[in-house]
C-alpha atoms as a PDB file:
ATOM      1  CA  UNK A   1       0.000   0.000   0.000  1.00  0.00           C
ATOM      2  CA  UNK A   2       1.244   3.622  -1.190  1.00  0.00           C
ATOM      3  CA  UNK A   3       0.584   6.702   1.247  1.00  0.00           C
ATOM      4  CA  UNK A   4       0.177  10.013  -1.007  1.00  0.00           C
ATOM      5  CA  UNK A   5      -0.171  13.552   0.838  1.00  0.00           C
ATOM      6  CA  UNK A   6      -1.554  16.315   0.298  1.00  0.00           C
ATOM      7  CA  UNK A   7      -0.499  18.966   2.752  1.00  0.00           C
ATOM      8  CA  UNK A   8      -0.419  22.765   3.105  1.00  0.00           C
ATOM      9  CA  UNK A   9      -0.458  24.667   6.332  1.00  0.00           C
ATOM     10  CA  UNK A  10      -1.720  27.633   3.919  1.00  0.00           C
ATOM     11  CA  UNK A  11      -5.766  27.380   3.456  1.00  0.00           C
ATOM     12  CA  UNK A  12      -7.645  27.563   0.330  1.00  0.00           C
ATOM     13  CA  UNK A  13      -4.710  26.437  -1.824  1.00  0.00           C
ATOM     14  CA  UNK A  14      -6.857  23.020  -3.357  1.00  0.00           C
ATOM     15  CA  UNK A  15      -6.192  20.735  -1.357  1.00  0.00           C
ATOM     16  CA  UNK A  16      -9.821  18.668  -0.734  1.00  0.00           C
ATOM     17  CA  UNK A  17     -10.025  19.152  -4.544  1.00  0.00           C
ATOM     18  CA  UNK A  18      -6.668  17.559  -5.543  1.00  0.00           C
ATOM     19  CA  UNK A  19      -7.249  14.645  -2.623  1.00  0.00           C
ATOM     20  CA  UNK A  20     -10.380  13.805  -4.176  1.00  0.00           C
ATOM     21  CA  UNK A  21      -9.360  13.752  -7.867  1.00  0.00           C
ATOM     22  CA  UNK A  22      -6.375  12.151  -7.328  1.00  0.00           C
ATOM     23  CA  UNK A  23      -8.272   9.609  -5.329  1.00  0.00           C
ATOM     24  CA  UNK A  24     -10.356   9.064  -8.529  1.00  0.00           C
ATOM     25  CA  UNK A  25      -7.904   9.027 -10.453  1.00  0.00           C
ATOM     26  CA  UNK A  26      -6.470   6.623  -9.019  1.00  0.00           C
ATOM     27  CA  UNK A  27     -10.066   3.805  -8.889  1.00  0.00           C
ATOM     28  CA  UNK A  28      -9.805   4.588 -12.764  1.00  0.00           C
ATOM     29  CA  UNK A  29      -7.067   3.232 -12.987  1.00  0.00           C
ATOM     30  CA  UNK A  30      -7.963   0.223 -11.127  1.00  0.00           C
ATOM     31  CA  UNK A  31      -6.572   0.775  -7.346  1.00  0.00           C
ATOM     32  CA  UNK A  32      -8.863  -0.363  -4.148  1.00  0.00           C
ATOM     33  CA  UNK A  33      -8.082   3.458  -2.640  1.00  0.00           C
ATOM     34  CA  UNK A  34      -9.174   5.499   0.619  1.00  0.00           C
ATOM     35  CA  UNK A  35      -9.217   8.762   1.328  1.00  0.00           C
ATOM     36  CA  UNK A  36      -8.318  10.010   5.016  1.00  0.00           C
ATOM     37  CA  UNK A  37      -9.505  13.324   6.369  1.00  0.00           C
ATOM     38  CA  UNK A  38      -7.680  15.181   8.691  1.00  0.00           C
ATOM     39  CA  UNK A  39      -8.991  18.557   8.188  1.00  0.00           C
ATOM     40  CA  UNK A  40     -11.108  19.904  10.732  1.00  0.00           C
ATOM     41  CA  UNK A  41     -13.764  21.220   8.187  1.00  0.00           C
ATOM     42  CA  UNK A  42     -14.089  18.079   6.618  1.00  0.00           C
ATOM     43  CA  UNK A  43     -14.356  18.990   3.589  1.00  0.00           C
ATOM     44  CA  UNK A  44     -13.572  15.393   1.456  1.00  0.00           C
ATOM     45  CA  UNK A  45     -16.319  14.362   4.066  1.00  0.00           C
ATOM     46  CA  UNK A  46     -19.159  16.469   2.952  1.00  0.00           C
ATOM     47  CA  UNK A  47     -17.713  15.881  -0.754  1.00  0.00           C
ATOM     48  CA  UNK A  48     -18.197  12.043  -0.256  1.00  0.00           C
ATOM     49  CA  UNK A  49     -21.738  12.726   1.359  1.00  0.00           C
ATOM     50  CA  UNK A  50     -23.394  14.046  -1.521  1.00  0.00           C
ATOM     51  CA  UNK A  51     -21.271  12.088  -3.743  1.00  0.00           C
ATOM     52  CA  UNK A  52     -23.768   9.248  -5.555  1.00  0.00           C
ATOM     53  CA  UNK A  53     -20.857   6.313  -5.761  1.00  0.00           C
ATOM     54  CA  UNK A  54     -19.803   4.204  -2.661  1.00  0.00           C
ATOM     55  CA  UNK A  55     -16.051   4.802  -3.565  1.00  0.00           C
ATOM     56  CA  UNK A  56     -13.610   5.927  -2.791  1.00  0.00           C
ATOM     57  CA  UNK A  57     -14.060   5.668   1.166  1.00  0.00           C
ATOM     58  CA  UNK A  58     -13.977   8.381   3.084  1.00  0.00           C
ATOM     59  CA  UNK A  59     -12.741   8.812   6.963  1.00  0.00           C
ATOM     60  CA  UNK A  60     -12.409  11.764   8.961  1.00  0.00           C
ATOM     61  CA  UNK A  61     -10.494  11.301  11.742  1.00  0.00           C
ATOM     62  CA  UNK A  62      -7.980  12.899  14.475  1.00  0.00           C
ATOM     63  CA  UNK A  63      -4.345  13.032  13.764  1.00  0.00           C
ATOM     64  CA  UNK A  64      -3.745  10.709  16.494  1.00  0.00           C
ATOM     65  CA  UNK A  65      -5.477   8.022  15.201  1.00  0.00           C
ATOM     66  CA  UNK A  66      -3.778   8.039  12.025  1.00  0.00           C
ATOM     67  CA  UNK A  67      -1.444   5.209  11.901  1.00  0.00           C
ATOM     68  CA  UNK A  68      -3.990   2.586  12.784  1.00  0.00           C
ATOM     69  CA  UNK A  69      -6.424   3.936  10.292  1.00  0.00           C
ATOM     70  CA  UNK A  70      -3.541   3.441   7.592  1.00  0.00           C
ATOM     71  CA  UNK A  71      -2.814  -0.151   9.278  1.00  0.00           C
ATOM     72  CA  UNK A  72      -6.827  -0.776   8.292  1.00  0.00           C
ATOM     73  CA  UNK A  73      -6.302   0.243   5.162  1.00  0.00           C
ATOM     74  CA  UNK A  74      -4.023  -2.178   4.775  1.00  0.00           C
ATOM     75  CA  UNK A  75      -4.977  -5.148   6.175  1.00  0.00           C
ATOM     76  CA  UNK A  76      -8.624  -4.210   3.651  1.00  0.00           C
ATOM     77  CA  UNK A  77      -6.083  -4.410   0.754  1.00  0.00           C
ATOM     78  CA  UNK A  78      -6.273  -0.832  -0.206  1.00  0.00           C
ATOM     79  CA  UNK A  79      -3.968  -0.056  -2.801  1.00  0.00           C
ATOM     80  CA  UNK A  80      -3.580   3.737  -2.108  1.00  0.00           C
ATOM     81  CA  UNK A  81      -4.664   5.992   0.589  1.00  0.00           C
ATOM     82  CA  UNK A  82      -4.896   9.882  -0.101  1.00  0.00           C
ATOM     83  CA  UNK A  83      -4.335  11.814   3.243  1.00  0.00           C
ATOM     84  CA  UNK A  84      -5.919  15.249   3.166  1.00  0.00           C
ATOM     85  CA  UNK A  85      -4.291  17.596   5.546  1.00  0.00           C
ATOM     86  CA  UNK A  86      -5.362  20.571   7.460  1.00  0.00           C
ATOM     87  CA  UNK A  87      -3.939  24.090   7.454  1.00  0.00           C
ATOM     88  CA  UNK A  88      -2.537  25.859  10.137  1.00  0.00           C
ATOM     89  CA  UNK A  89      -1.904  22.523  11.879  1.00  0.00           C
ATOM     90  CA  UNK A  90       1.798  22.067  11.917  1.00  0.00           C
ATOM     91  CA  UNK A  91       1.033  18.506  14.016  1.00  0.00           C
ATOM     92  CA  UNK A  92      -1.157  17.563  11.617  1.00  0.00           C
ATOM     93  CA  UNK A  93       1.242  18.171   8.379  1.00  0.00           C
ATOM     94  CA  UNK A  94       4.155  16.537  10.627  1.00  0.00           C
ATOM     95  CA  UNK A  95       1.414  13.219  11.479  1.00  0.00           C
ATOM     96  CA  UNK A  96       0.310  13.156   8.023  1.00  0.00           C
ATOM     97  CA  UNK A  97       4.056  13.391   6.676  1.00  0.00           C
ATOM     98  CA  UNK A  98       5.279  10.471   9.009  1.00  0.00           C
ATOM     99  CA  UNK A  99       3.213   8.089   7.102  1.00  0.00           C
ATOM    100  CA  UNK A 100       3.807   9.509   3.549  1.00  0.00           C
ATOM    101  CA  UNK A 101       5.339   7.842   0.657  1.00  0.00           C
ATOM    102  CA  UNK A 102       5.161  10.615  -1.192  1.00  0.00           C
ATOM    103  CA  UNK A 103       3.742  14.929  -0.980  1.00  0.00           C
ATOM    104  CA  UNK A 104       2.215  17.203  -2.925  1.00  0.00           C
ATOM    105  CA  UNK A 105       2.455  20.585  -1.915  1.00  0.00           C
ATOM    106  CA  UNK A 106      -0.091  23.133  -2.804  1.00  0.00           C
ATOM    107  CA  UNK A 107      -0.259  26.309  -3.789  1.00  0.00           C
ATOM    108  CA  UNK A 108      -1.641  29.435  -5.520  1.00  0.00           C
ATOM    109  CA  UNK A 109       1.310  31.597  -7.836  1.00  0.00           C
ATOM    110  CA  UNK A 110       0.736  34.660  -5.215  1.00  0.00           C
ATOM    111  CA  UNK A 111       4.265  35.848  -3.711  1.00  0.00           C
ATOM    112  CA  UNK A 112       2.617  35.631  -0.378  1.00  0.00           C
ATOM    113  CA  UNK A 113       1.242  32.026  -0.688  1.00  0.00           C
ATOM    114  CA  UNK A 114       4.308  30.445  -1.981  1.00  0.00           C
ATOM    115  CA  UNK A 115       6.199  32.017   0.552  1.00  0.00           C
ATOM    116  CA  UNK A 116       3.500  30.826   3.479  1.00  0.00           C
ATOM    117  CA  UNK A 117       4.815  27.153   2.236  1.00  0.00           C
ATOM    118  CA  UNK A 118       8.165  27.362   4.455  1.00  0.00           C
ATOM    119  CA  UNK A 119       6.498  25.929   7.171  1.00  0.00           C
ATOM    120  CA  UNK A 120       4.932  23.018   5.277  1.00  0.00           C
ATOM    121  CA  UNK A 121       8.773  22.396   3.740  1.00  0.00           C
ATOM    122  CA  UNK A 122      10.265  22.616   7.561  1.00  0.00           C
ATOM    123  CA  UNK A 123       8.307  20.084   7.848  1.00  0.00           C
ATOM    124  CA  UNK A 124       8.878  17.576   4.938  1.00  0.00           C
ATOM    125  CA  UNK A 125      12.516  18.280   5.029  1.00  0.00           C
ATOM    126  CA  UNK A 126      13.043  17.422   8.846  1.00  0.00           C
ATOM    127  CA  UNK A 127      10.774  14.282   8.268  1.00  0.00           C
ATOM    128  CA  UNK A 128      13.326  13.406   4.767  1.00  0.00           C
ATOM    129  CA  UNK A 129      10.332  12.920   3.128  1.00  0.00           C
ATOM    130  CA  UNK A 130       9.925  13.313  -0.788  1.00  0.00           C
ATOM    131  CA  UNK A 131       7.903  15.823  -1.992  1.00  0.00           C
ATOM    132  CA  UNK A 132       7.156  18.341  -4.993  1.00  0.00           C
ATOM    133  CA  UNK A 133       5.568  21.452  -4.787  1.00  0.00           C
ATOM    134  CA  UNK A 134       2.587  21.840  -7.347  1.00  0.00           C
ATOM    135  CA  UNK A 135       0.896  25.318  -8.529  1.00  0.00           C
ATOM    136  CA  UNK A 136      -2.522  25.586  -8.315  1.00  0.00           C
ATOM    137  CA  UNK A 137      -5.640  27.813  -9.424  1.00  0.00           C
ATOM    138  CA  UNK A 138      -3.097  29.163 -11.970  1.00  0.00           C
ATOM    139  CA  UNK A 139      -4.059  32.257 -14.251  1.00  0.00           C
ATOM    140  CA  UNK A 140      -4.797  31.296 -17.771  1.00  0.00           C
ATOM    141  CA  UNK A 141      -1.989  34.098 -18.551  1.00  0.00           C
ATOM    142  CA  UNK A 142       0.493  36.872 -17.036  1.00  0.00           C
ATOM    143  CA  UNK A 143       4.154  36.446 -15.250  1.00  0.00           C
ATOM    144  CA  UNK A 144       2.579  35.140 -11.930  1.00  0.00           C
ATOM    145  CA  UNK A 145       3.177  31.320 -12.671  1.00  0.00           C
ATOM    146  CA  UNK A 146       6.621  32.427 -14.029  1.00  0.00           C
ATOM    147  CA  UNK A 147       7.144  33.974 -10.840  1.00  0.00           C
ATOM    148  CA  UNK A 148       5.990  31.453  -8.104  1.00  0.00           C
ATOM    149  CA  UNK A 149       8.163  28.804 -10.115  1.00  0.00           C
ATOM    150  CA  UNK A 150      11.244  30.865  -9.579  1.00  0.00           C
ATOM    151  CA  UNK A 151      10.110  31.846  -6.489  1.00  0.00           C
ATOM    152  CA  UNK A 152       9.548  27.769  -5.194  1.00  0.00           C
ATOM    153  CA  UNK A 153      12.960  26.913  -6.789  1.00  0.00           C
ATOM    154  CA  UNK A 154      14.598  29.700  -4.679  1.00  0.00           C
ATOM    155  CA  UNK A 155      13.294  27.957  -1.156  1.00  0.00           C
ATOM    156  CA  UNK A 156      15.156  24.522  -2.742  1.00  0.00           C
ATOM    157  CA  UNK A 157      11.556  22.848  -3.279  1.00  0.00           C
ATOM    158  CA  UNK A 158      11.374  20.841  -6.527  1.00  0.00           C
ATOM    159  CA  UNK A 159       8.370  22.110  -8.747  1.00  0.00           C
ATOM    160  CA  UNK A 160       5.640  19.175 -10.419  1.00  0.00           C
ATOM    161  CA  UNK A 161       5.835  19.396 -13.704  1.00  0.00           C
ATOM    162  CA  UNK A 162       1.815  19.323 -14.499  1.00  0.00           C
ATOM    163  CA  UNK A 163       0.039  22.730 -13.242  1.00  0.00           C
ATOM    164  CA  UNK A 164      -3.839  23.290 -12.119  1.00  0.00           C
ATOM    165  CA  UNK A 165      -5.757  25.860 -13.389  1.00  0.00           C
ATOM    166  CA  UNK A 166      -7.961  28.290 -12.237  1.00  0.00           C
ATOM    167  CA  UNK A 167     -11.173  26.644 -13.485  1.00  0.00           C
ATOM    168  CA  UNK A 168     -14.687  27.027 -12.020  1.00  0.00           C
ATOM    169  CA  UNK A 169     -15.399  22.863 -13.370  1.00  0.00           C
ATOM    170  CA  UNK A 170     -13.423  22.097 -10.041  1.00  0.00           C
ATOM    171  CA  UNK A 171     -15.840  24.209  -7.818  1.00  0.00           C
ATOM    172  CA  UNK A 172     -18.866  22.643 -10.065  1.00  0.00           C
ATOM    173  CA  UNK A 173     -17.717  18.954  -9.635  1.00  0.00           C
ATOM    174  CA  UNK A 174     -17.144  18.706  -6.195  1.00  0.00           C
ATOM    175  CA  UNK A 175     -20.368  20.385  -5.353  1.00  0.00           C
ATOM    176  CA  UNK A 176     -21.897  17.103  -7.069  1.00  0.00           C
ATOM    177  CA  UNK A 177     -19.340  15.085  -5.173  1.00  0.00           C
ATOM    178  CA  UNK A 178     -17.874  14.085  -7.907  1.00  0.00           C
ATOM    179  CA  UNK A 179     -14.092  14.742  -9.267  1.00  0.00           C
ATOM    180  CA  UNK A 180     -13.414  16.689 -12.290  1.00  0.00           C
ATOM    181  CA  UNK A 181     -12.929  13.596 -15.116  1.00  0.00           C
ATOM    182  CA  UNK A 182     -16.154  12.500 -14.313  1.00  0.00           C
ATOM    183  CA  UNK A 183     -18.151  15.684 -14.391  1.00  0.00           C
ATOM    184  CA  UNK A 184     -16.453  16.907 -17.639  1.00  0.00           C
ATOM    185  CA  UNK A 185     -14.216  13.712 -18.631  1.00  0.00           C
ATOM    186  CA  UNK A 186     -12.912  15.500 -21.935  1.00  0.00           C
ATOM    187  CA  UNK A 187     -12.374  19.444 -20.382  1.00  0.00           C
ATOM    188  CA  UNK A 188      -9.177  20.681 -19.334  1.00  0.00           C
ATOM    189  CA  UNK A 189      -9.103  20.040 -15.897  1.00  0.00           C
ATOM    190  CA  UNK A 190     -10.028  16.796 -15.808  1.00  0.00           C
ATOM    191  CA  UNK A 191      -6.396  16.471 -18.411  1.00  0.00           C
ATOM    192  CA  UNK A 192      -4.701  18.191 -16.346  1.00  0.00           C
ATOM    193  CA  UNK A 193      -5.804  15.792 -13.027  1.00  0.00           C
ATOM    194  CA  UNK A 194      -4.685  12.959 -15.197  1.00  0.00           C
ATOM    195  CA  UNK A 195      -1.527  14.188 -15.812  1.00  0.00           C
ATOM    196  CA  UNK A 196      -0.751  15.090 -12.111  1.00  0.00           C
ATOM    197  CA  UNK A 197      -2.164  11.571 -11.203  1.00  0.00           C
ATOM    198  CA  UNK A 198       0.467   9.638 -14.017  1.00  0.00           C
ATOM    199  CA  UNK A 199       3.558  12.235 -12.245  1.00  0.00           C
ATOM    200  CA  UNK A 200       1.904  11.211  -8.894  1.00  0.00           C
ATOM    201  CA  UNK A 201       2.556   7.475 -10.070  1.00  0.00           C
ATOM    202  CA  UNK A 202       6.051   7.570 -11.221  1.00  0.00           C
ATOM    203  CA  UNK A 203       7.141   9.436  -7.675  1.00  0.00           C
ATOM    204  CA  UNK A 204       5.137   6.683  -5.762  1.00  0.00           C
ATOM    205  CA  UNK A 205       6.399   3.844  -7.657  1.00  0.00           C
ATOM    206  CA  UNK A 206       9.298   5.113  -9.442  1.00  0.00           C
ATOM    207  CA  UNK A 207       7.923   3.862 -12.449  1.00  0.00           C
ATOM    208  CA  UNK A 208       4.819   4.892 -15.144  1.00  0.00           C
ATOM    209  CA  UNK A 209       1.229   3.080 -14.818  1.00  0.00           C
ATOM    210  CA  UNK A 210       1.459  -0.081 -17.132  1.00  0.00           C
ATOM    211  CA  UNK A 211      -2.109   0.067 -18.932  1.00  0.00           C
END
């Protein structure tokens, strides 16, 4: 069983909408796969309670009793669990790391939100865990991606390849409860959820998907 993370100490920055599209992603492709809460609001929670399909599972639980939740999961034979984190929570991010085979850092291409992300590095570093740092709600134009690229390079924090838009589908879709390749399966975002879930992959496994 693979552990994938999504964490950010900054709010707002996607990550309940990356958590559950990844999660899809990743029961197209044929994994048993579980998505664990840790964010107060519970966001992936409500998502999963209007959602119409029994899968992915959803459980929102205290940071504490994270390790035996992830021990469930694997005795169940889940393939991959999805951990969405909480902001602010720096105990969280560090419980949520622990257990991580691999992070995905959000965050929007503002100056100030890149630079909020030192905390969330602090603690992936100290934990030697690996990571990438991926841009999201990106401007269909202008220097800003540009800049937060340089701007993530300059803390030392390696930058995912694949970039998320700005796109009001995501918003749409996961007040359906559903992710964005199944509400619009041919759009944009749902391409560029693919393409984060293949780079996702090849950092989990070190290797591509075999179809």
């Amino acid at each position: 069983m693979k552990v994938l993370a999504i964490l950010s100490q900054k709010g707002g920055v996607g990550k309940t909408t990356l958590a559950t599209c990844l999660a899809v992603a990743a029961e197209q492709a044929g994994k048993e796969t579980a998505i664990i809460d840790l964010d107060p609001q519970a966001t992936a929670s409500f998502w999963k309670d209007v959602r119409q399909l029994d899968t992915p599972a959803v459980a929102s639980i205290q940071p504490v009793r994270l390790a035996a939740m992830l021990k469930a999961c694997a005795d169940a034979g889940t393939d991959l669990v999805v951990i969405d984190g909480a902001a602010v929570a720096r105990d969280v991010a560090y419980e949520a790391a622990r257990h991580a085979d691999f992070i995905l850092v959000p965050t929007k291409t503002a100056v100030f939100d890149t630079m909020s992300m030192t905390h969330t590095l602090d603690v992936v570093r100290q934990l030697d865990r690996a990571f990438a740092v991926v841009l999201t709600f990106v401007p269909p134009q202008g220097q800003e991606t540009g800049d937060a690229m340089k701007a993530v390079e300059e803390l030392g924090a390696a930058v995912c390849p694949v970039t998320i838009g700005n796109r009001k589908v995501f918003f749409r879709a996961q007040a359906t409860g559903q992710a964005v390749q199944e509400f619009e399966p041919n759009g944009p975002a749902a391409a560029e959820i693919n393409r984060l879930y293949e780079y996702t992959v090849i950092r989990l496994y070190d290797k591509a998907e075999v179809a």
